[in-house]
Protein backbone atom coordinates (compact mmCIF):
# COMPACT_ATOMS: atom_id res chain seq x y z
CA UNK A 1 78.45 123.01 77.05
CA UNK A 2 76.08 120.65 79.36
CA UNK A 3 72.90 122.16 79.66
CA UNK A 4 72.02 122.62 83.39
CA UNK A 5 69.25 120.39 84.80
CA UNK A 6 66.11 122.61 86.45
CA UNK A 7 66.95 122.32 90.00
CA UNK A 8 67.65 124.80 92.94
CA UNK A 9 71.54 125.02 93.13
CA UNK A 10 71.45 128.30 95.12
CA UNK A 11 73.32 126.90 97.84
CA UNK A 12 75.90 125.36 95.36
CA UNK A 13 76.62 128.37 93.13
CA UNK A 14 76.59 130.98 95.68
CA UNK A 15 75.48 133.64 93.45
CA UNK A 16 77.32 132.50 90.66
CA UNK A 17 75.63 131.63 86.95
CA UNK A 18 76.62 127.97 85.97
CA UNK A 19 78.51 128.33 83.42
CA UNK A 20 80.85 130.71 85.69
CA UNK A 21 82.04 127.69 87.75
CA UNK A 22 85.45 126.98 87.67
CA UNK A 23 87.38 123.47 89.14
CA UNK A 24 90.97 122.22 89.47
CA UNK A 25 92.11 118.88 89.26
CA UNK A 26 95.81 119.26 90.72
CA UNK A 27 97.96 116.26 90.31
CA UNK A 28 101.33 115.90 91.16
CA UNK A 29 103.89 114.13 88.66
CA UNK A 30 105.43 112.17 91.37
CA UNK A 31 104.39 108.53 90.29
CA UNK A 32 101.28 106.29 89.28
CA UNK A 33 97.94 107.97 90.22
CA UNK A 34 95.23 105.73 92.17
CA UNK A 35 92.04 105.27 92.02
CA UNK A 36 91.28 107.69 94.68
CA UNK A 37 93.27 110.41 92.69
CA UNK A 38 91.05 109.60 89.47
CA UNK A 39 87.61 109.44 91.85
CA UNK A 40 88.69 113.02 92.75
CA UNK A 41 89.32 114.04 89.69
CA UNK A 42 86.52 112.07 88.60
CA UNK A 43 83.85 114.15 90.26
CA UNK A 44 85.91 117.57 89.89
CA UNK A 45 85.08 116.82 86.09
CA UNK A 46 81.47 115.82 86.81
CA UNK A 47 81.05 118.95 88.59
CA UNK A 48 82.20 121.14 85.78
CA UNK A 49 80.57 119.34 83.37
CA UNK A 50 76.86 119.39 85.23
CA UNK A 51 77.06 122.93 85.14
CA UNK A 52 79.04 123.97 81.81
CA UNK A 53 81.82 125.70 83.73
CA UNK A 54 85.34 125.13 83.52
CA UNK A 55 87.83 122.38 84.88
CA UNK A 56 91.45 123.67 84.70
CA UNK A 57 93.95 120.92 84.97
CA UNK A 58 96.92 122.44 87.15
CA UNK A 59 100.42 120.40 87.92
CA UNK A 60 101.52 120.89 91.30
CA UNK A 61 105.19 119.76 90.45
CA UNK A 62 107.13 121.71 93.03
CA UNK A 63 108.89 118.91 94.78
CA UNK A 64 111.70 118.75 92.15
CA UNK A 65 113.39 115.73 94.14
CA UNK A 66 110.34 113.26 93.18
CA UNK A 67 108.99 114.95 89.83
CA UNK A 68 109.76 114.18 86.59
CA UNK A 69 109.10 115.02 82.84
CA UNK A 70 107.69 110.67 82.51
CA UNK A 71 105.36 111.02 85.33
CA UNK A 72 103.74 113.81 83.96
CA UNK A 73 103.79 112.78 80.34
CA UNK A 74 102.01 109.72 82.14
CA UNK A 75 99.01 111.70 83.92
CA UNK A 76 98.45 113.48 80.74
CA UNK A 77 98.74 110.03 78.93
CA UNK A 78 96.05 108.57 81.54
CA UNK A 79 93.15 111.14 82.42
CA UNK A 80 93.26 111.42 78.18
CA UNK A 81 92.92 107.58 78.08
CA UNK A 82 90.02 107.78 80.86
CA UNK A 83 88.38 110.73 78.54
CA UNK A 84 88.71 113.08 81.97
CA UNK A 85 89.49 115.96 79.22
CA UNK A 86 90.43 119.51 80.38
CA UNK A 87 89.51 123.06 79.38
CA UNK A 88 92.61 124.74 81.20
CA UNK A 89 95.93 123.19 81.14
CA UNK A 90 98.86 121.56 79.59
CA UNK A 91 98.56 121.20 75.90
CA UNK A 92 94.77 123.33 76.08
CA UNK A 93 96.32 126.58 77.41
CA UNK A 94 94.09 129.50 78.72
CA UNK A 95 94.34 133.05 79.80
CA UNK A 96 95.31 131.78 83.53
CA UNK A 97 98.23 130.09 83.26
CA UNK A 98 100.98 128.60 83.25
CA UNK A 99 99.75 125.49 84.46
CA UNK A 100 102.44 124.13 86.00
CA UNK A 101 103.75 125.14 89.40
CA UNK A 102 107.47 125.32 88.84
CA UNK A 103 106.69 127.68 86.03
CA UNK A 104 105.37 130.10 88.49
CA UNK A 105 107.92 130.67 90.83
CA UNK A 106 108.25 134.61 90.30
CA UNK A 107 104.63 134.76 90.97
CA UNK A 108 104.92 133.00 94.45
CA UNK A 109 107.87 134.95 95.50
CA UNK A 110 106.15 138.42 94.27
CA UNK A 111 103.05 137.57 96.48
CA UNK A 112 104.45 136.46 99.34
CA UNK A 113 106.55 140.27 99.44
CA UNK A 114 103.32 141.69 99.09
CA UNK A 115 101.76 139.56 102.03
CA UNK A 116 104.89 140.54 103.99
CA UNK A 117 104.45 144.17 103.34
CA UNK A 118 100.71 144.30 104.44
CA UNK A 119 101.50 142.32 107.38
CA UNK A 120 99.64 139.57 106.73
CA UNK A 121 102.72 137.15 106.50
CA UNK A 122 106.18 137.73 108.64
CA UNK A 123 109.57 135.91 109.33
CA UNK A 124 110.07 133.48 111.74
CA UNK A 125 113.66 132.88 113.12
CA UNK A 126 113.37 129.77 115.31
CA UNK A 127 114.83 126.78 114.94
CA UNK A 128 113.35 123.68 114.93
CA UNK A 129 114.83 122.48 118.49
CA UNK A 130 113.43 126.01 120.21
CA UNK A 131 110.01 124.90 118.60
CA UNK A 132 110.06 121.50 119.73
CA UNK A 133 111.33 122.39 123.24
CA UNK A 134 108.65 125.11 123.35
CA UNK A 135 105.79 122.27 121.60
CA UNK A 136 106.95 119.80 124.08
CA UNK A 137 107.10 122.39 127.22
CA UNK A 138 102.99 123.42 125.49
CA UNK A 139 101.96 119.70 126.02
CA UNK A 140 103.40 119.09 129.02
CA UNK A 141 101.10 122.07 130.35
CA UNK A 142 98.30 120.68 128.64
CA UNK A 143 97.86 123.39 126.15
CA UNK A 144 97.73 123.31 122.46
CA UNK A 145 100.86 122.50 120.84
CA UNK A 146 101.27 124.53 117.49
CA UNK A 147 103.27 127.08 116.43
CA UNK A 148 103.17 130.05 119.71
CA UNK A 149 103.35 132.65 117.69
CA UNK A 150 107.14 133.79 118.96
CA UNK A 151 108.31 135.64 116.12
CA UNK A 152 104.98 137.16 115.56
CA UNK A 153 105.49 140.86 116.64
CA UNK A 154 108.93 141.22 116.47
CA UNK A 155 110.81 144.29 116.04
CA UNK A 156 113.37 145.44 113.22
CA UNK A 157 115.81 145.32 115.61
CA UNK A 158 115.16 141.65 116.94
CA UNK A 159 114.67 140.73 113.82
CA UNK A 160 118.41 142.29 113.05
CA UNK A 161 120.23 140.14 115.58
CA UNK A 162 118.70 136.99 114.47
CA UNK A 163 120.14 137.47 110.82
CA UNK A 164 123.50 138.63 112.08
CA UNK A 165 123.54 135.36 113.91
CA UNK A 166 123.51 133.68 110.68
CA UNK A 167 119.41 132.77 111.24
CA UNK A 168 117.46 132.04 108.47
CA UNK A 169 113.76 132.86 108.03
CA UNK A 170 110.76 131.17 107.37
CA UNK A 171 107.79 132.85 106.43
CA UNK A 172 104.58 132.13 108.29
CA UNK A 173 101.03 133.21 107.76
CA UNK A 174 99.41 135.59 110.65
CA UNK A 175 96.33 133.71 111.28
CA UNK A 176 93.16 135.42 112.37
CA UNK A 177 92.67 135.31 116.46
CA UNK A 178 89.28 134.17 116.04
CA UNK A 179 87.25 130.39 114.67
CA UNK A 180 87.18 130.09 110.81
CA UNK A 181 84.09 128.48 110.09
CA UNK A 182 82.62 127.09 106.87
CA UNK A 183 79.62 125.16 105.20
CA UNK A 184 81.34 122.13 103.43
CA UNK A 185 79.09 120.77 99.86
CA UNK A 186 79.68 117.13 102.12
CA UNK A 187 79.35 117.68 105.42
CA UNK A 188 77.74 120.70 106.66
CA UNK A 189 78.88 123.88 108.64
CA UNK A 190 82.42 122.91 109.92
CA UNK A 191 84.02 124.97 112.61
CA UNK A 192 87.95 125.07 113.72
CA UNK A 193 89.08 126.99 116.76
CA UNK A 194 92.06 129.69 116.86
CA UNK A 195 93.84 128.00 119.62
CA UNK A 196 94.02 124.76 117.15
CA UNK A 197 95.23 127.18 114.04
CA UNK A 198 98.99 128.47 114.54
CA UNK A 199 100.35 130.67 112.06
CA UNK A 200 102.01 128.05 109.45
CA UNK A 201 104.95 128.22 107.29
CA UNK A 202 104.37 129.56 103.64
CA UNK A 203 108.10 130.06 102.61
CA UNK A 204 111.00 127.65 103.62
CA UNK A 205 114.51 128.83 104.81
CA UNK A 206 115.43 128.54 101.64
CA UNK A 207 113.12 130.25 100.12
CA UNK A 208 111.07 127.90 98.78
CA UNK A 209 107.39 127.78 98.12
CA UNK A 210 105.49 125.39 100.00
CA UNK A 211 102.07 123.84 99.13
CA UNK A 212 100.01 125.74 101.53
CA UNK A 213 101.17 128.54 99.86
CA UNK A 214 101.16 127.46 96.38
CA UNK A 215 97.80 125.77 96.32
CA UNK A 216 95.96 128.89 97.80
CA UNK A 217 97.56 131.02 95.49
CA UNK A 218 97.12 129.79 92.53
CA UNK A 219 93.58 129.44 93.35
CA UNK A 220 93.01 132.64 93.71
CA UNK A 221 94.91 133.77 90.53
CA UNK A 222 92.61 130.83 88.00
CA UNK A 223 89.42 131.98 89.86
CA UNK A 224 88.62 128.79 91.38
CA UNK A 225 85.50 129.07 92.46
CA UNK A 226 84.46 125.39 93.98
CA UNK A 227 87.20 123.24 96.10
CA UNK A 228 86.34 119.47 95.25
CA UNK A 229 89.05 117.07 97.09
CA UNK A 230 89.69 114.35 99.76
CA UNK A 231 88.53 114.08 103.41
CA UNK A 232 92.79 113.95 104.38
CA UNK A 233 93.29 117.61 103.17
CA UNK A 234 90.27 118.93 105.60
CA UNK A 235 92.74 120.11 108.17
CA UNK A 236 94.68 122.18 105.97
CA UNK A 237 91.05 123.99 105.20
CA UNK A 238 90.76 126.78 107.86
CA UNK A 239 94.81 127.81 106.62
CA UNK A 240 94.17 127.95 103.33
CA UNK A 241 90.46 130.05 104.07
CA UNK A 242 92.64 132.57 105.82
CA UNK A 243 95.29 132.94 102.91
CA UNK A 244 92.26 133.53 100.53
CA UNK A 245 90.99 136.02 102.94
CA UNK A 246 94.45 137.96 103.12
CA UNK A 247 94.58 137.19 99.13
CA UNK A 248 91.76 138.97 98.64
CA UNK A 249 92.97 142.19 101.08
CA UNK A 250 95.64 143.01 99.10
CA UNK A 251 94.03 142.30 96.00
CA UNK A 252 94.76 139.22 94.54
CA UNK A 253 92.36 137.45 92.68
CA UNK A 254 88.49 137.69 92.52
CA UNK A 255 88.18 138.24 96.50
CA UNK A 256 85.85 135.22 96.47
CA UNK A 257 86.87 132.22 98.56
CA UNK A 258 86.39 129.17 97.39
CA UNK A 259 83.71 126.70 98.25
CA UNK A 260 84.47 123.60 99.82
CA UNK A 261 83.00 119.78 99.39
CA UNK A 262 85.42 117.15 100.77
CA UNK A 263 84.93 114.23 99.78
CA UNK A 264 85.11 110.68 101.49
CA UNK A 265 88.00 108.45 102.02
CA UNK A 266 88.43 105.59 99.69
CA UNK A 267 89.14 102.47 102.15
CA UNK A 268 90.82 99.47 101.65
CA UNK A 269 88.75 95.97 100.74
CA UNK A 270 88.65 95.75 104.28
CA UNK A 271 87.26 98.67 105.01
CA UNK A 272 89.55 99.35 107.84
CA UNK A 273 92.74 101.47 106.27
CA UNK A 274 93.10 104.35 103.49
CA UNK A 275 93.37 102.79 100.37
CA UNK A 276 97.10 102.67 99.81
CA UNK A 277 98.80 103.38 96.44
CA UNK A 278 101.35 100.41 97.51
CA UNK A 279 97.70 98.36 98.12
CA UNK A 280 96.65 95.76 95.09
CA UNK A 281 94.66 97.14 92.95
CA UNK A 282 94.76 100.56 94.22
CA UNK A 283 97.35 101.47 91.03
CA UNK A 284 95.31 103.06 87.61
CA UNK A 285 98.21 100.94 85.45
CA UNK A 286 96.18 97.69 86.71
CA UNK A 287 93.62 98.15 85.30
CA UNK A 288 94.49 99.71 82.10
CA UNK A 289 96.88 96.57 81.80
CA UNK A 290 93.99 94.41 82.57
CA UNK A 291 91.72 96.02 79.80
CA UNK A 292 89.22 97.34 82.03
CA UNK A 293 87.28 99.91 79.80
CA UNK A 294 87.64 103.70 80.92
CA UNK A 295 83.93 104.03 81.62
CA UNK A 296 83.50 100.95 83.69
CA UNK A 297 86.40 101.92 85.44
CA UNK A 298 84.70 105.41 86.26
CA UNK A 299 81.41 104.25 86.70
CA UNK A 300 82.77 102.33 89.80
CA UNK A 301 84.73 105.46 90.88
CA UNK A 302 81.76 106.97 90.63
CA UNK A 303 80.29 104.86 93.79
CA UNK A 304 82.20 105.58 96.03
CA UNK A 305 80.63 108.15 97.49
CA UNK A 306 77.74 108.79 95.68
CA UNK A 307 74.95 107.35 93.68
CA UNK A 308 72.64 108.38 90.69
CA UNK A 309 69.92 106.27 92.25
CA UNK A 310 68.91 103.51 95.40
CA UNK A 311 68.08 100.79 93.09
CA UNK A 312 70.99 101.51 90.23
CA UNK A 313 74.74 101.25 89.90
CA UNK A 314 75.40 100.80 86.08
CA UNK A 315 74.96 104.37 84.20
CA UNK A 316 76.67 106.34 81.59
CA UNK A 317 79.17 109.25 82.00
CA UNK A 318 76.79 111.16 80.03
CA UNK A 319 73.99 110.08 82.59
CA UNK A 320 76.49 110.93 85.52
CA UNK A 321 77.19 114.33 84.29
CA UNK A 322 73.52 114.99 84.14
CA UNK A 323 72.40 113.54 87.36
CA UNK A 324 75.65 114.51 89.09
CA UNK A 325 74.99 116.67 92.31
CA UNK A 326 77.77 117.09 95.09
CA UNK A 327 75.62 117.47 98.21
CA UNK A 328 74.41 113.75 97.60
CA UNK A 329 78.12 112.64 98.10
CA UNK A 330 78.01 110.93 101.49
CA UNK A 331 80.38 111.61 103.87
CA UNK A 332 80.85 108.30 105.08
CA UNK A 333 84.22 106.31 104.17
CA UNK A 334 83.59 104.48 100.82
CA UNK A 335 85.07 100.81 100.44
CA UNK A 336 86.75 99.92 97.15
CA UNK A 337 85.40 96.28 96.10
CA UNK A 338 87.16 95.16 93.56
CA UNK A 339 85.09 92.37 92.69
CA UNK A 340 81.96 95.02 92.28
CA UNK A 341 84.50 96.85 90.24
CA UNK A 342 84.81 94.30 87.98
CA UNK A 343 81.36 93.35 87.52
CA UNK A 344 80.32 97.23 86.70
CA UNK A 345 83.64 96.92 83.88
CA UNK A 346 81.47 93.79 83.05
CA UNK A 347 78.22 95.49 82.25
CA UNK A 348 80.13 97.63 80.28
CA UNK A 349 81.30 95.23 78.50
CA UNK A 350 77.91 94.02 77.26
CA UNK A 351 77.17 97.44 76.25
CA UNK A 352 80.03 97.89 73.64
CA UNK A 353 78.15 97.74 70.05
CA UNK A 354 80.10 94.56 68.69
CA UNK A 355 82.11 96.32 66.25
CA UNK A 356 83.69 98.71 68.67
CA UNK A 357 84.29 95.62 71.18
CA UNK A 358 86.49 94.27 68.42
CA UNK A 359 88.47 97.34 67.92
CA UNK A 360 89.29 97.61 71.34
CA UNK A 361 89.92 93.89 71.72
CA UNK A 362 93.14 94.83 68.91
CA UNK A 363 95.79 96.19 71.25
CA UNK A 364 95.60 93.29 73.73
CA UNK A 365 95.97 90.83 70.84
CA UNK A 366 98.49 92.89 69.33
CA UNK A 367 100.68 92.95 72.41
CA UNK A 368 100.34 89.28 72.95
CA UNK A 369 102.04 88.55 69.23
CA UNK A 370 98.67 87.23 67.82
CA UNK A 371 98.03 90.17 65.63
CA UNK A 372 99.79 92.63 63.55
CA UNK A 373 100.45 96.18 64.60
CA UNK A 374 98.09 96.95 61.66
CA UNK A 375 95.87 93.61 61.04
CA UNK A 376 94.29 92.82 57.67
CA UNK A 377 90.95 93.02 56.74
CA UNK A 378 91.10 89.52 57.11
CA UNK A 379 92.38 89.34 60.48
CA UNK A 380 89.39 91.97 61.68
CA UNK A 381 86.57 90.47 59.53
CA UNK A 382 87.44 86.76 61.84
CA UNK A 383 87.95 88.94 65.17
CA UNK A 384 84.51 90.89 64.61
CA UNK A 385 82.78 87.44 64.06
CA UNK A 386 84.17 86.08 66.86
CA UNK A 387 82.31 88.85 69.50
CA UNK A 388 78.98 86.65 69.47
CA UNK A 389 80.76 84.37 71.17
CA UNK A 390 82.76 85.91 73.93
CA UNK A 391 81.14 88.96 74.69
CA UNK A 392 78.82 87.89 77.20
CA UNK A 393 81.30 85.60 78.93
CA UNK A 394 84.51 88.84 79.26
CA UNK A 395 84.87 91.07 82.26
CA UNK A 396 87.72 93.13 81.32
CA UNK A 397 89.39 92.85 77.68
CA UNK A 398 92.48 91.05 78.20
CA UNK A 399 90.79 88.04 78.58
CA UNK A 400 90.56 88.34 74.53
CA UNK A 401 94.00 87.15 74.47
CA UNK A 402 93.01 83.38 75.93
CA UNK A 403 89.88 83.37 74.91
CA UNK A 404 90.54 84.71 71.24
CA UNK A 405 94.29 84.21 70.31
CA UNK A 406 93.96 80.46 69.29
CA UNK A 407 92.17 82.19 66.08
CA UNK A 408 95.23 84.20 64.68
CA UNK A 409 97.93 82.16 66.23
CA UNK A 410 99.61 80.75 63.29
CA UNK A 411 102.14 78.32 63.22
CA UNK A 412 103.25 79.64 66.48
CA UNK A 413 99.80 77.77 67.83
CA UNK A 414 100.78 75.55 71.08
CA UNK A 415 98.26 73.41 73.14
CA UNK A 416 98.55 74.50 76.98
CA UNK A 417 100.60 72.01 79.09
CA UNK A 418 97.72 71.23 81.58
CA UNK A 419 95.10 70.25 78.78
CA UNK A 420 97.19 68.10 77.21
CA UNK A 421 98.04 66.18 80.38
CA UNK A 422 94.33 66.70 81.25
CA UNK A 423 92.67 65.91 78.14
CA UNK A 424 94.83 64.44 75.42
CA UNK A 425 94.58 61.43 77.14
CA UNK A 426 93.80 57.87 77.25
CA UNK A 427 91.62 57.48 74.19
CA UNK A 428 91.87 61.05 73.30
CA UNK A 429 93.69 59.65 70.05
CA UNK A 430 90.21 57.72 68.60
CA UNK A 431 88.28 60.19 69.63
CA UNK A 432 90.39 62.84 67.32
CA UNK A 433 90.89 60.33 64.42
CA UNK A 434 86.97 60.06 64.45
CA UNK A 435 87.01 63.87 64.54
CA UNK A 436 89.17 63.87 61.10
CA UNK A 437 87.36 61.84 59.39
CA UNK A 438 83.64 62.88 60.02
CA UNK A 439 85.14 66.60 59.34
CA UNK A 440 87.03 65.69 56.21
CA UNK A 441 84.17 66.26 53.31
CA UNK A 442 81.62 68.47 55.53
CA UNK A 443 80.31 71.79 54.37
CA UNK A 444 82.04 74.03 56.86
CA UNK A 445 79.35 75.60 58.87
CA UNK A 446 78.48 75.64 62.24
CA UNK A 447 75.69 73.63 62.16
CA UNK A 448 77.11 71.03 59.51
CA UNK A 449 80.46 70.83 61.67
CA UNK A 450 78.50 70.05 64.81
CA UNK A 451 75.79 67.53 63.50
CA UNK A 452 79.07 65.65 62.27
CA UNK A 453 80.52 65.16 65.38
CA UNK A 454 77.85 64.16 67.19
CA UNK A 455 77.26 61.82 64.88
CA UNK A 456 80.50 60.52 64.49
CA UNK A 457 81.41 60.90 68.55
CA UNK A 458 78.18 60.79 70.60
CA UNK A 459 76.33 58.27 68.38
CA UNK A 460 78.89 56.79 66.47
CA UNK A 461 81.66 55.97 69.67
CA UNK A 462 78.85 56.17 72.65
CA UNK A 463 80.81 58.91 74.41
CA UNK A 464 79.24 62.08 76.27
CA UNK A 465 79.31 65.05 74.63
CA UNK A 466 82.15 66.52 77.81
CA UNK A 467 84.60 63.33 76.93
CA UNK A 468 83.36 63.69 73.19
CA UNK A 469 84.18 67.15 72.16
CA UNK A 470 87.05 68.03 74.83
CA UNK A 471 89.73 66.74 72.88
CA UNK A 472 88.63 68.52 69.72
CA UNK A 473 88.19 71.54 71.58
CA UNK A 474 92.02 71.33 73.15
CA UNK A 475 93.24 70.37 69.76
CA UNK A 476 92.21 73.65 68.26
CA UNK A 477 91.81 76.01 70.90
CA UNK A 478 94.74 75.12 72.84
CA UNK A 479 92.83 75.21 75.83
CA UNK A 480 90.13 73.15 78.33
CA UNK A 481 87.59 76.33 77.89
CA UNK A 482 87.44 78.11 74.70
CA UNK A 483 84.51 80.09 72.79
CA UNK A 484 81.80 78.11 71.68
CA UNK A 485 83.31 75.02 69.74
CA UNK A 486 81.34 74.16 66.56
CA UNK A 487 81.40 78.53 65.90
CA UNK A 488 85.28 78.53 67.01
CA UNK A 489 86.01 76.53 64.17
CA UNK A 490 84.26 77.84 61.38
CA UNK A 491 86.15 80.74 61.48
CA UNK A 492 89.42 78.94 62.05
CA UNK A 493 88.23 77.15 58.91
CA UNK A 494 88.67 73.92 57.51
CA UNK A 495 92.20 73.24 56.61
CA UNK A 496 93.65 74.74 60.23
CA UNK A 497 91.26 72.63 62.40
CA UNK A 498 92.12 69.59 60.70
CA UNK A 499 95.68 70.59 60.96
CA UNK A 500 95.37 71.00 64.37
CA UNK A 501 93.44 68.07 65.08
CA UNK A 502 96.18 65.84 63.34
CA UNK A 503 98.57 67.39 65.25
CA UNK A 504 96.85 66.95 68.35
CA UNK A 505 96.55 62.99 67.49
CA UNK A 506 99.77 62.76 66.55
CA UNK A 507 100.64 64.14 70.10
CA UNK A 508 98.70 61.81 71.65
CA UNK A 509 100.22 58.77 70.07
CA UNK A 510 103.65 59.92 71.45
């Protein structure tokens, strides 16, 4: 349990001891989450953490048309990658569950009866032409344009000849005839008028549970006690304030409404559109596929929208949970950058202790075919060498794969089309011939490997060091850039660079 810094949080707790808070991260299994969905649930788990409490991990998975058992195999799969652990939830468990919405059906249906009985909730029997003829009639008149409250006080009777008419009923929440007004964590006291707040539909036709419902309620029952999401669901606010309200009426839950910080809209690169899960880059796959390191990743997320100081953007998730504080999230729209997003995975990157850069460098080179699924000693002793020299020079750790794979590539080891034609040229073939020989009886070392060549290249055939070492650097890397040369092929050792330079001469030739 994080300890909790010394600082007045009166106004965040609200009476509550620390360790008493309680968050929800609510995904839905419908696809790939975005970045915006792991900034949210990002700072949910910040939040909890600051203060010791608890964040409960809840699936809203009620759309059964666009959920399925992959997707949410895959959220748990990628908030475990990102280390965005739970304390309530699938596979933890806890006292409030279940955790997933379609597993609480009876529940819904048991509280809505109850709402219904204490009118607080009724049934509405109009269709949807009489409600857009009656919306449409409402703007024509310049007045507001929501639900008129028709079916609001009617009788048994009424309500009699509408079902023998074959109607079906919705289920709408009576909303309070007066403004619902609340201080956000983000942006202050925020006020919504009656007039703009029609009673809204908890319960399909058929019965079915929608989210304003669902979201509320199970709330309510897991003691949520802080309300941490995006800047689009603010409308939906003042509804959901007066379901906890009638919650709490007829006794459901702790009778405490939640608090509410919404948080700012991640824009496009442009700065001029929601970020869009169809947008490049916006997808939490691409980067995982790109080898971008969880905590770089969240670091960035952790921008946008707040700061842990003016003159500092690189920090720890350790140093974000301590420093984290919601009511220095700015409530201005935050622009995702992707090349600043990079170059915070980069700085991460340089952080790795090298032996732990090398383990993670493993699954990239194991997908790629240059490694084994479980690599020898060997194999790792050559791959943790290697991290002097490409460290400094990766953003993300895919790159290990061209920058590293040359090392373990076997016989399978091919020269890339565009350096041969680029560099295996004219009198490529003297230059590697030279190569051979000076290398042919030298102590293999780094610095006995390079003062050969230069002697043999520079002094010996008069060329610059660029035209000198570039074909002996595309003979055994494969490639025009490469680690450091002279260290590249120490550990390749002797008897595969001169391999490869023969072969590489023997090319040329042809």
């Amino acid at each position: 349990m994080t300890e909790r810094p010394a600082r007045d949080d009166t106004d965040v707790l609200g009476g509550l001891r620390p360790e008493q808070v309680r968050v929800r991260f609510p995904p839905s299994p419908t696809g790939l989450l975005t970045v915006g969905n792991i900034r949210s649930a990002l700072f949910n788990w910040a939040f909890a953490r600051h203060y010791g409490g608890t964040l409960v991990l809840r699936i809203e998975d009620t759309d059964q048309t666009r959920n399925t058992p992959e997707a949410l195999d895959y959220t748990l799969d990628a908030l475990q990658w990102l280390g965005l652990t739970w304390d309530e939830g699938p596979g933890v468990g806890g006292d409030a569950g279940p955790y997933l919405q379609s597993e609480r059906m009876d529940i819904y249906a048991g509280i809505v009866t109850k709402l219904m009985a204490a009118g607080k909730a009724y049934q509405c029997y109009c269709s949807q032409e009489e409600l857009d003829d009656r919306r449409d009639a409402a703007r024509d008149a310049g007045l507001p344009s929501g639900y008129d409250g028709h079916c609001r006080e009617l009788t048994s009777e009424q309500s009699k000849v509408f079902v023998d008419e074959g109607r079906r009923a919705v289920v709408r929440l009576r909303m309070p005839d007066r403004p619902i007004v609340f201080d956000d964590l983000v942006r202050g006291e925020i006020t919504f008028l009656p007039e703009n707040l029609g009673d809204y539909v908890l319960v399909r036709a058929n019965g079915y549970p929608l989210y304003p419902l669902v979201n509320p309620v199970d709330d309510a029952l897991m003691n949520i006690t802080h309300v941490l999401r995006g800047e689009d669901l603010l409308s939906s606010t003042p509804r959901q304030i007066a379901l906890y309200e009638a919650l709490a009426e007829i006794g459901i839950g702790s009778g405490r409404t939640p608090r509410f910080g919404h948080l700012p809209m991640v824009m496009g690169s442009e700065g001029n559109k929601k970020l869009s899960k169809r947008d490049a880059g916006a997808g939490l796959d691409d980067y995982r596929t790109q080898g971008f390191l969880p905590e770089g990743l969240l670091n960035y997320l952790g921008l946008l929208g707040w700061s842990i100081a003016d003159d500092r953007d690189v920090f720890t998730l350790a140093e974000m949970i301590e420093a984290f504080d919601i009511r220095k999230v700015n409530s201005n729209a935050a622009r995702f950058d992707q090349k600043k997003c990079e170059a915070i995975n980069a700085a991460h990157m340089r952080m790795l202790p090298q032996d732990e850069f090398a383990a993670r460098t493993v699954p990239f080179l194991v997908k790629a075919g240059y490694l084994p699924t479980a690599p020898s000693d060997e194999q790792l002793a050559v791959l943790r060498a290697s991290v002097p020299l490409v460290q400094e020079r990766m953003d993300t750790l895919g790159e290990s794969v061209e920058l590293l794979g040359f090392l373990f590539a076997g016989d399978d080891f091919k020269i890339e089309p565009d350096a041969a034609a680029k560099v295996l040229a004219g009198d490529a073939g003297t230059v590697l011939e030279a190569s051979a020989k000076a290398l042919k009886d030298v102590e293999w070392t780094t610095a006995a490997i390079e003062a050969a060549l230069r002697a043999s290249l520079v002094d010996g055939l008069g060329l610059k060091p660029k035209k000198a070492f570039g074909p002996v650097r595309v003979a055994v890397s494969g490639r025009r850039v490469s680690p450091p040369l002279f260290e590249s092929m120490e550990l390749l050792g002797r008897e595969t660079s001169l391999r490869r330079i023969e072969q590489a001469r023997v090319k040329v030739e042809h």
